[in-house]
Protein backbone atom coordinates (compact mmCIF):
# COMPACT_ATOMS: atom_id res chain seq x y z
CA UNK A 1 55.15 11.91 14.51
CA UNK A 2 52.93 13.16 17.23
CA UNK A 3 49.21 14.28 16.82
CA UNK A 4 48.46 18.52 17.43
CA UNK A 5 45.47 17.48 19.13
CA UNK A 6 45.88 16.77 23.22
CA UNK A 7 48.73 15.55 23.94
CA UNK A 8 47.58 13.43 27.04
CA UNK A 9 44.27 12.34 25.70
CA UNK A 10 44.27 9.19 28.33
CA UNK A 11 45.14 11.57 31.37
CA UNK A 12 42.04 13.73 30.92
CA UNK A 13 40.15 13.64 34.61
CA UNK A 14 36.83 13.81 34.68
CA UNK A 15 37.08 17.68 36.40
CA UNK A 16 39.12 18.43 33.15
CA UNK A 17 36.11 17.53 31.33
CA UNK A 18 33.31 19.83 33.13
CA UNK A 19 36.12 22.84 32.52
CA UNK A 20 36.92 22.29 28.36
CA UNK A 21 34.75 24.37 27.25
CA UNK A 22 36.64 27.67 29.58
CA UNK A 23 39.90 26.22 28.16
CA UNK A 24 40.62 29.16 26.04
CA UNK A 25 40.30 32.76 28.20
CA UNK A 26 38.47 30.54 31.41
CA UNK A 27 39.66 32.82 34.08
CA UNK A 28 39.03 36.08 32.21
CA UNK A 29 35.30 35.02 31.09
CA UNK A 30 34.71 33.95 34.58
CA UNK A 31 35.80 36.91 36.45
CA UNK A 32 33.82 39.37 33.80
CA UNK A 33 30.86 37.64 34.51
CA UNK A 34 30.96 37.55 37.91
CA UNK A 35 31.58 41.09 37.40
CA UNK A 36 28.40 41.64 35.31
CA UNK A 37 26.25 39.35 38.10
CA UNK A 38 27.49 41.32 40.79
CA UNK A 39 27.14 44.91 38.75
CA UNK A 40 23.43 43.50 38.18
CA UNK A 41 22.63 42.87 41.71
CA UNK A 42 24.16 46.12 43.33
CA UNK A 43 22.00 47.99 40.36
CA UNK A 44 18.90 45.96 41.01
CA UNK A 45 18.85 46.86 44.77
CA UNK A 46 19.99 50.19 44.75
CA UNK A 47 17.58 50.54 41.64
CA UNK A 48 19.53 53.63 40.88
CA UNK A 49 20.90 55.23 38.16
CA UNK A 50 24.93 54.70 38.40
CA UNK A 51 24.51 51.07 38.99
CA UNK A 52 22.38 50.82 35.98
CA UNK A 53 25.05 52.45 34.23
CA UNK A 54 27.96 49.96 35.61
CA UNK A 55 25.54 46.91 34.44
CA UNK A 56 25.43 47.84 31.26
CA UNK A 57 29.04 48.21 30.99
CA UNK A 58 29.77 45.26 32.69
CA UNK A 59 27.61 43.84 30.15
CA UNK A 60 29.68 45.82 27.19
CA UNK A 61 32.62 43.72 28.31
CA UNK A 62 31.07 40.68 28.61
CA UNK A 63 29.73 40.66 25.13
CA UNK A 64 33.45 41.99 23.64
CA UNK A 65 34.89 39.01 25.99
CA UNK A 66 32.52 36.35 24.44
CA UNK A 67 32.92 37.83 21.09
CA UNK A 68 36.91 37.38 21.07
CA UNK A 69 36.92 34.06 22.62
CA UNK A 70 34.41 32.50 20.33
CA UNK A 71 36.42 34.57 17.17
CA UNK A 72 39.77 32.66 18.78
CA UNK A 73 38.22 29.55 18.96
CA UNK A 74 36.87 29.79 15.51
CA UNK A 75 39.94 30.81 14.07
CA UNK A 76 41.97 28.08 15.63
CA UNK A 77 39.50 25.59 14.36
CA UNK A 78 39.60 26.69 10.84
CA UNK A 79 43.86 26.56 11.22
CA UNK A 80 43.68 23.37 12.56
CA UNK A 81 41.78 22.25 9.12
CA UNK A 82 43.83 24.09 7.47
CA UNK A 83 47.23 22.43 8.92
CA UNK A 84 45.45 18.58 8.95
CA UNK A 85 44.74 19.22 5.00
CA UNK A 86 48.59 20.82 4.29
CA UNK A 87 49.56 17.37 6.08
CA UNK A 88 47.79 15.34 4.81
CA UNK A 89 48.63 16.87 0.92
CA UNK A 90 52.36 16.65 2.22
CA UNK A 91 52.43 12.98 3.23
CA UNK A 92 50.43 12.29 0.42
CA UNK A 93 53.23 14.44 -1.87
CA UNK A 94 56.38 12.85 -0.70
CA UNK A 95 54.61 8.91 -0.06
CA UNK A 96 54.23 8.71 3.63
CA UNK A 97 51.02 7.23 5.01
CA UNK A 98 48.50 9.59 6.19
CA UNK A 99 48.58 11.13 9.55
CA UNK A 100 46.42 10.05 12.54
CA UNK A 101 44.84 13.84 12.75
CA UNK A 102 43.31 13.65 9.27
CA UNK A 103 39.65 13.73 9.56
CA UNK A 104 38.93 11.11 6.65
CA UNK A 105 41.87 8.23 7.60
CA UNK A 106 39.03 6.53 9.07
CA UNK A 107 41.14 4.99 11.61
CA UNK A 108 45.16 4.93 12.67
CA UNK A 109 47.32 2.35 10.69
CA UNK A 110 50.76 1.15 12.14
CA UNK A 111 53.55 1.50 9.69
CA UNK A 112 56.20 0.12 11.65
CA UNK A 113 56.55 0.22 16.15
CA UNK A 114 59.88 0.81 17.66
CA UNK A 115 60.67 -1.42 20.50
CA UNK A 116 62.74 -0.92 23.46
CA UNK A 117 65.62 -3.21 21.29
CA UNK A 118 65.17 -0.61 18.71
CA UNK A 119 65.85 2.21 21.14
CA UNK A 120 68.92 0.37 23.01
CA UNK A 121 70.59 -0.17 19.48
CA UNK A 122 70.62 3.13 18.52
CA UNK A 123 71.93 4.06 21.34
CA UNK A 124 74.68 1.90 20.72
CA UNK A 125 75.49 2.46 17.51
CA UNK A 126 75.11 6.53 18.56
CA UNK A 127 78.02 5.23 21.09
CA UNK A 128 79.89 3.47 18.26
CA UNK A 129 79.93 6.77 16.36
CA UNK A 130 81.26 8.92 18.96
CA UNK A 131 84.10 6.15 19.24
CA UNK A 132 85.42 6.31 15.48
CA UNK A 133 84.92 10.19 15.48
CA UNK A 134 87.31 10.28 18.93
CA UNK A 135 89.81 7.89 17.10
CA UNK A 136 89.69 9.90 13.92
CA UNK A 137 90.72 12.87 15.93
CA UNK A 138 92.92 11.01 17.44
CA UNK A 139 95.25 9.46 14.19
CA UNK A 140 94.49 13.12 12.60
CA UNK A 141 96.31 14.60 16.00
CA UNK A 142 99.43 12.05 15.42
CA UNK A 143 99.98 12.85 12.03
CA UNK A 144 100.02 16.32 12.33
CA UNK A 145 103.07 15.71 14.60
CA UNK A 146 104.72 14.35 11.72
CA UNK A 147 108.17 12.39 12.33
CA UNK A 148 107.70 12.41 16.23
CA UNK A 149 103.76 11.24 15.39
CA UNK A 150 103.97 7.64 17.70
CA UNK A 151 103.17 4.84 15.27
CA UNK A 152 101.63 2.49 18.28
CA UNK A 153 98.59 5.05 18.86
CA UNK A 154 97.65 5.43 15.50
CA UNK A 155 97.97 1.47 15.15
CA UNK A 156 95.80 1.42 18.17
CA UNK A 157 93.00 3.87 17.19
CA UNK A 158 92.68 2.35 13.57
CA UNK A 159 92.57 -1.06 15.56
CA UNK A 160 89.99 0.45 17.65
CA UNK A 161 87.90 2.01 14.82
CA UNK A 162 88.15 -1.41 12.93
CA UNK A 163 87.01 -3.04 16.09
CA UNK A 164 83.59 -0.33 16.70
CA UNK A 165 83.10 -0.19 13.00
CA UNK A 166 82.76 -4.50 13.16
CA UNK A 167 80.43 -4.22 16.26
CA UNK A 168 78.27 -1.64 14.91
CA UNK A 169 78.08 -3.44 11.69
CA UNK A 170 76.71 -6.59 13.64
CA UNK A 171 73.94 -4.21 15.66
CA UNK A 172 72.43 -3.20 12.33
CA UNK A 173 69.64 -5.64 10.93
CA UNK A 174 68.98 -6.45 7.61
CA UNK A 175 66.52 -4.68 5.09
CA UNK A 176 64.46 -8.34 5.01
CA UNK A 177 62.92 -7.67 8.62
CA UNK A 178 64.70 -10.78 9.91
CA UNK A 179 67.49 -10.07 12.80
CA UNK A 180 70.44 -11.09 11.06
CA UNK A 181 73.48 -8.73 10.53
CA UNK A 182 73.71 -6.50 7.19
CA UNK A 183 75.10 -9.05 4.54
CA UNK A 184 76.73 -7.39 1.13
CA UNK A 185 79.78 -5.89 -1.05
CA UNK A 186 81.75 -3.17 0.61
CA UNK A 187 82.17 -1.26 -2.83
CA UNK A 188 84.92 1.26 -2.32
């Protein structure tokens, strides 16, 4: 489960850092208030009328500008508290531990880590599967053939799904955390 927050919180540079607070609207903020510092300094030289008039508009837009961001940024906040207390009252619902992003876990607790092993078997067994769903098709293609259905490739598929099914059986490890195969009944 990944966190909403950042999702590269170790790659932040430290010129990312002098910039979070623009994150949200930066290049629209920045170019209305250069437009208000420039309307100001054209109306303060000229000291006429018009450019007056274009400063306080300038200024209008700023102010609506600010106003929107901050009313985004607000808003997200309050959804973000929102969505960290609906996960955190699911987890807690349906018996998972809590998430990393809830403010009161006090810290992050590892339920279980998947290793590279992990990763490779699963692959494998993902490879198994595909095997014994090709044989399947396979035996299901020779018997719809009926009496000209070739006895030798559905002999050799069900030896090959026998064969996957016995390796992917050995790849799974045991509910006891130790490495050894699956031991039980086959119940049919």
């Amino acid at each position: 489960m990944q966190s909403l927050g950042d999702p590269h919180p170790s790659t932040s540079s430290s010129g990312r850092s002098l910039f979070k607070g623009f994150r949200i609207g930066g290049l629209g903020m920045t170019v209305v208030i250069i437009a208000f510092v420039v309307a100001v300094i054209f109306a303060a030289n000229q000291n006429d009328f018009v450019g007056w008039v274009v400063a306080v508009v300038a200024f209008g837009w700023l102010a609506l500008a600010a106003f929107v961001v901050f009313s985004i940024r607000r808003a997200a906040k309050r959804a973000g508290a929102k969505l960290s207390e609906a996960q955190a009252a699911f987890n807690s619902a349906t018996g998972r531990a809590p998430s990393s992003s809830s403010a009161d876990s006090g810290g992050t607790r590892v339920v279980a880590e998947r290793s590279q092993a992990d990763e490779v078997r699963d692959l494998k067994l993902d490879h198994s599967f595909k095997i014994v769903q090709v044989q399947v098709r396979v035996v299901d293609e020779e018997r719809a053939k009926g009496a000209a259905a070739n006895q030798d490739t559905i002999n050799r598929a069900l030896e090959t799904i026998a064969i996957t099914a016995t390796n992917a059986r050995d790849m799974i490890k045991s509910s006891g955390g130790s490495d050894e195969p699956v031991a039980g009944t086959i119940i049919d």
